[in-house]
N, C-alpha and C. Protein backbone atom coordinates (compact mmCIF):
# COMPACT_ATOMS: atom_id res chain seq x y z
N UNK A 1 0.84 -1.18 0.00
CA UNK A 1 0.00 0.00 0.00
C UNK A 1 0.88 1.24 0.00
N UNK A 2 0.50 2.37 -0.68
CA UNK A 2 0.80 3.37 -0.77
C UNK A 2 -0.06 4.66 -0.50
N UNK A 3 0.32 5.56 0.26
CA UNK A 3 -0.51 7.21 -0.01
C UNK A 3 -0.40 7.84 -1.01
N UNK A 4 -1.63 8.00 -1.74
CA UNK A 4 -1.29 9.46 -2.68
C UNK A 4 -2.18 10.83 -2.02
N UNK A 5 -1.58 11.66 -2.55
CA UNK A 5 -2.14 12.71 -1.87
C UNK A 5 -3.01 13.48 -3.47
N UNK A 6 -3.89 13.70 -2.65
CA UNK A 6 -5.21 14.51 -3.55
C UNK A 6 -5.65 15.72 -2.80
N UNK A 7 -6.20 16.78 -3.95
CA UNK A 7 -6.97 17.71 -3.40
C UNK A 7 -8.22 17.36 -2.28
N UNK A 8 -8.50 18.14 -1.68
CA UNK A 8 -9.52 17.78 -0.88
C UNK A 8 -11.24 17.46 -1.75
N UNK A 9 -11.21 18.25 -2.34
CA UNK A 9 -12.49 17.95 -3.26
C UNK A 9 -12.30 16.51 -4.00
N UNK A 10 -11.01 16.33 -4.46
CA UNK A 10 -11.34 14.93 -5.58
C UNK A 10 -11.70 13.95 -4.31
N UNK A 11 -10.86 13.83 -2.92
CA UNK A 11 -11.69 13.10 -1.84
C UNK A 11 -12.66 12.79 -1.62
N UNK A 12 -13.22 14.09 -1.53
CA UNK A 12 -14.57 13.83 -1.20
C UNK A 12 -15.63 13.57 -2.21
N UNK A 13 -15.02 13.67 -3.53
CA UNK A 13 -15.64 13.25 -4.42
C UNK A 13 -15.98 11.79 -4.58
N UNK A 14 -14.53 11.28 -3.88
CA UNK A 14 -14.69 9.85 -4.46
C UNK A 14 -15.25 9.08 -2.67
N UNK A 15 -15.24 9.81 -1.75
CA UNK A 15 -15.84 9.72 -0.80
C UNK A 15 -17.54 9.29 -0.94
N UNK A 16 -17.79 10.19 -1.87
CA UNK A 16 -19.38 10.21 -2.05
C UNK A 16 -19.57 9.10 -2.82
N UNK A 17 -18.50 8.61 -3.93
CA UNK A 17 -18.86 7.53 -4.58
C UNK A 17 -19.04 6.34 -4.11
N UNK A 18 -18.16 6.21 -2.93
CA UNK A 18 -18.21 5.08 -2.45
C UNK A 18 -19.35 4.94 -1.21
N UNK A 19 -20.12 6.28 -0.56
CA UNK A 19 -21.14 6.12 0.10
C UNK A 19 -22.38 5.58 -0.65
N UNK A 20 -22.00 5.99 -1.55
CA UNK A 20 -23.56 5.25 -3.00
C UNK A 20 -23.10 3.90 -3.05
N UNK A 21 -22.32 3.52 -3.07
CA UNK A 21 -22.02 2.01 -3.11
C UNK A 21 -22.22 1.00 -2.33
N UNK A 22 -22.17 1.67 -1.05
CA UNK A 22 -22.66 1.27 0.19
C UNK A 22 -21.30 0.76 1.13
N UNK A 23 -21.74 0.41 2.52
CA UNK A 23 -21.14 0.48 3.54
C UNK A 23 -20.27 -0.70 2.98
N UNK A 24 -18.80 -0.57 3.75
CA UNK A 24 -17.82 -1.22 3.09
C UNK A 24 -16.70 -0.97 2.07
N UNK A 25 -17.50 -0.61 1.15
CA UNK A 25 -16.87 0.33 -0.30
C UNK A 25 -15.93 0.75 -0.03
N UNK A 26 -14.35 0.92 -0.32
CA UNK A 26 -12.76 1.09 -0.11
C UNK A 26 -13.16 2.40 -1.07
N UNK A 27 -12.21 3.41 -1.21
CA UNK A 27 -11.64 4.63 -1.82
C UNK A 27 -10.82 3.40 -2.88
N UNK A 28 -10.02 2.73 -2.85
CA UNK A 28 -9.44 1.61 -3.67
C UNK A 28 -10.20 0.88 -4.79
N UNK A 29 -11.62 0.48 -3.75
CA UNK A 29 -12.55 0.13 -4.77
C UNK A 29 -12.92 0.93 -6.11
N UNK A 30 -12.84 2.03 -5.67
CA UNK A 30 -13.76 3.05 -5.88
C UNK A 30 -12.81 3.56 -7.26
N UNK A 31 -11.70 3.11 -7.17
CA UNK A 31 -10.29 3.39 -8.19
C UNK A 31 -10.07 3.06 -8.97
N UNK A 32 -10.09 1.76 -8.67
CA UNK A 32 -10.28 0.68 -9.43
C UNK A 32 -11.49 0.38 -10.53
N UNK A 33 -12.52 0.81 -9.88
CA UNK A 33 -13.73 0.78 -11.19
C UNK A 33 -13.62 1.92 -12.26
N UNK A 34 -13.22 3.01 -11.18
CA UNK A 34 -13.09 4.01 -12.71
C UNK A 34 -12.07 3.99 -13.35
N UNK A 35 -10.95 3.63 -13.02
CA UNK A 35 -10.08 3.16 -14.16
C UNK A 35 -10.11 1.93 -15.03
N UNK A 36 -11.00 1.24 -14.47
CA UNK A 36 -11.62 0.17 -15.55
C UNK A 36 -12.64 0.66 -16.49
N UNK A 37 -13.34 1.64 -15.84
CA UNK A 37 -14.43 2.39 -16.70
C UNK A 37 -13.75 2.80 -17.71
N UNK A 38 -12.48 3.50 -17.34
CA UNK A 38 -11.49 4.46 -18.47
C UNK A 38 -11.54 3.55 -19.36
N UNK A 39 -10.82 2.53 -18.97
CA UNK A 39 -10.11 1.82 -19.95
C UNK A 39 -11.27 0.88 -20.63
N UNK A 40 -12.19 0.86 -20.68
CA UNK A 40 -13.15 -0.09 -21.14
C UNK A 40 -13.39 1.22 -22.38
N UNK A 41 -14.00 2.35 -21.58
CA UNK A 41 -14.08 3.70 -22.90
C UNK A 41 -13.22 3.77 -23.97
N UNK A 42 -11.72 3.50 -23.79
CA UNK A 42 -10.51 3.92 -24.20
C UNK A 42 -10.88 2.88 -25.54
N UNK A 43 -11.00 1.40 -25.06
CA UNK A 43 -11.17 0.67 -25.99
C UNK A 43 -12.44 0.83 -27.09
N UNK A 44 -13.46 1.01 -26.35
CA UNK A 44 -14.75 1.19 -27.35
C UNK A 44 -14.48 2.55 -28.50
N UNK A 45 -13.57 3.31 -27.95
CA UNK A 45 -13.39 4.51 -28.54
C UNK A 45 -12.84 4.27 -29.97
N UNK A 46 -11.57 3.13 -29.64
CA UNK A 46 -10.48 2.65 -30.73
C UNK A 46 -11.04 1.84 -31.32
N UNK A 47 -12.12 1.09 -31.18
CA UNK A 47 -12.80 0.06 -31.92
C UNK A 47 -13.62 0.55 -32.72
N UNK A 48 -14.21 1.64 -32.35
CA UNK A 48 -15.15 2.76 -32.95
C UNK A 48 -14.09 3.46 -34.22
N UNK A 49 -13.29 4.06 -34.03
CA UNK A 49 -12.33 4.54 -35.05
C UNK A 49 -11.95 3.70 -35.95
N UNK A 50 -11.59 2.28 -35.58
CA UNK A 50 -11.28 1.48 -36.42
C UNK A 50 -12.60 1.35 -37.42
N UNK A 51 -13.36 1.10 -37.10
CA UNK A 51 -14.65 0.90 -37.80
C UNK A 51 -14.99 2.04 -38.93
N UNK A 52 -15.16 3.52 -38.53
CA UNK A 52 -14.96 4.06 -38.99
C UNK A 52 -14.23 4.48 -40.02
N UNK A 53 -12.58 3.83 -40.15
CA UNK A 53 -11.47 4.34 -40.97
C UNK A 53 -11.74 2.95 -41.67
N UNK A 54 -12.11 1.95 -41.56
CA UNK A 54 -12.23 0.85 -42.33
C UNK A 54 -13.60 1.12 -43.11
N UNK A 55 -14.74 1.61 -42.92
CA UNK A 55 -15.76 2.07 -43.66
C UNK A 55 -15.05 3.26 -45.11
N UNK A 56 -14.41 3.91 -44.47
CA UNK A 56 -13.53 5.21 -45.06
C UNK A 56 -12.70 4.46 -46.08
N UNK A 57 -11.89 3.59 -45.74
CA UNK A 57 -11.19 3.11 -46.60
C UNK A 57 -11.62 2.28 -47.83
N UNK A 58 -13.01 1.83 -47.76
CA UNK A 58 -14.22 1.12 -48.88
C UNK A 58 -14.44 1.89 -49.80
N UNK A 59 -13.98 3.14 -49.73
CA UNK A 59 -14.46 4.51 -50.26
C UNK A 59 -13.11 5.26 -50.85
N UNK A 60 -13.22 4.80 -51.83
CA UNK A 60 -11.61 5.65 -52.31
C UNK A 60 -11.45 6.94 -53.15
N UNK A 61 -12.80 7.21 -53.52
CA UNK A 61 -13.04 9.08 -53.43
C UNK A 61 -12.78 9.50 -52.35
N UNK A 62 -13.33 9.20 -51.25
CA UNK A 62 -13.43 9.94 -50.14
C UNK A 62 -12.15 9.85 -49.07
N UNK A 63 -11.75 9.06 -49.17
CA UNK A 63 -10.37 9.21 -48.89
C UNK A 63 -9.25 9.63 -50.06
N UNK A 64 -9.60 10.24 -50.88
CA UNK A 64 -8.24 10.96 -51.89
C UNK A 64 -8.88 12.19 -51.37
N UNK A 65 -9.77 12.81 -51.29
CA UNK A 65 -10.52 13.83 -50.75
C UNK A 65 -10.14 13.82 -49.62
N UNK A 66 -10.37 12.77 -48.05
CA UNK A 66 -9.46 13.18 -47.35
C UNK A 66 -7.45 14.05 -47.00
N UNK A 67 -7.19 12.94 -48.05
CA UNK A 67 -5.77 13.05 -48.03
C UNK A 67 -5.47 14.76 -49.24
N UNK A 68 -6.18 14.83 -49.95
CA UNK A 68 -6.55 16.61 -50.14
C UNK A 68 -5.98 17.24 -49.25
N UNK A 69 -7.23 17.40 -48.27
CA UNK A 69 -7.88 18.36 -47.72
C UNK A 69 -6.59 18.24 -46.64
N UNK A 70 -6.05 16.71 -46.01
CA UNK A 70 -4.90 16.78 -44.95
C UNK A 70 -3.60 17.34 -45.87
N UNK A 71 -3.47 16.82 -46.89
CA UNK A 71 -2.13 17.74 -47.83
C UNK A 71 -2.02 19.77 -47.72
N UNK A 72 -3.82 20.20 -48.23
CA UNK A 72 -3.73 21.55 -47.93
C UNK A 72 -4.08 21.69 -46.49
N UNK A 73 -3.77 21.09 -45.21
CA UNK A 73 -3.71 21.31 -44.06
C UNK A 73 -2.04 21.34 -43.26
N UNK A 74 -1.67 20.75 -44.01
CA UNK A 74 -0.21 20.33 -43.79
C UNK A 74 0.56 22.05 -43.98
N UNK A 75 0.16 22.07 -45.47
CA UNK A 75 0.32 23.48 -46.22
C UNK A 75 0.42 24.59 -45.69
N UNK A 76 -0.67 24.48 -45.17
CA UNK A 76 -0.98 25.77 -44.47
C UNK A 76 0.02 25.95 -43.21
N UNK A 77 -0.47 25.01 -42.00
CA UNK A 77 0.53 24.70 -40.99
C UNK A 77 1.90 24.88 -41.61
N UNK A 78 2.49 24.24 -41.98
CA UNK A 78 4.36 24.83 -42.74
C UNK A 78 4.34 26.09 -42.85
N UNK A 79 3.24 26.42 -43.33
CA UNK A 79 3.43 28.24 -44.06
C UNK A 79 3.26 29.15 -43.07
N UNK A 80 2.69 29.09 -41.52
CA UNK A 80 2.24 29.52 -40.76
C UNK A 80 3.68 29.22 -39.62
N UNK A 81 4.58 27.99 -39.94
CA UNK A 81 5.19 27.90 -38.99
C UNK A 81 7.01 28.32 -39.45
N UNK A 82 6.88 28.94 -40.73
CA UNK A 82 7.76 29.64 -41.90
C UNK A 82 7.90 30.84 -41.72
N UNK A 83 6.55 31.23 -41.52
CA UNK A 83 6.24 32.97 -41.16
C UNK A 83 7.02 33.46 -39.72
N UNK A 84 6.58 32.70 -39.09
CA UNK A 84 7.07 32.63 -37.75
C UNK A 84 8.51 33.63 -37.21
């Protein structure tokens, strides 16, 4: 076991979470789920993108049109960071 030290509000934030959870409920517990929450998001997020860029990629107008529009984005950015 280790201490970390937190603001007083994120405490009691996660104080309250674990009173909804009911008697018993660790601050540990309480850590542990939302960083599983994160990481469960993290994944649905990347699975979601994948899906997406694989739909995108069925489509090969729309990705030369992408790669356009990122070429005159590139463009611009250089020219903006030239000026400088």
């Amino acid at each position: 076991m280790t201490t970390i030290k937190v603001p007083k509000t994120v405490r009691d934030r996660l104080n309250a979470i674990a009173n909804e959870r009911g008697r018993g409920t660790t601050l540990a517990a309480v850590l542990t789920d939302l960083l599983d929450q994160h990481e469960t998001e993290k994944t649905r997020a990347r699975l979601a993108y994948l899906e997406v860029l694989a739909k995108a990629e069925e489509d090969a107008e729309a990705m030369a049109g992408a790669q356009r529009q990122t070429e005159k984005a590139i463009q611009v950015l250089q020219a903006r960071e030239a000026s400088r």
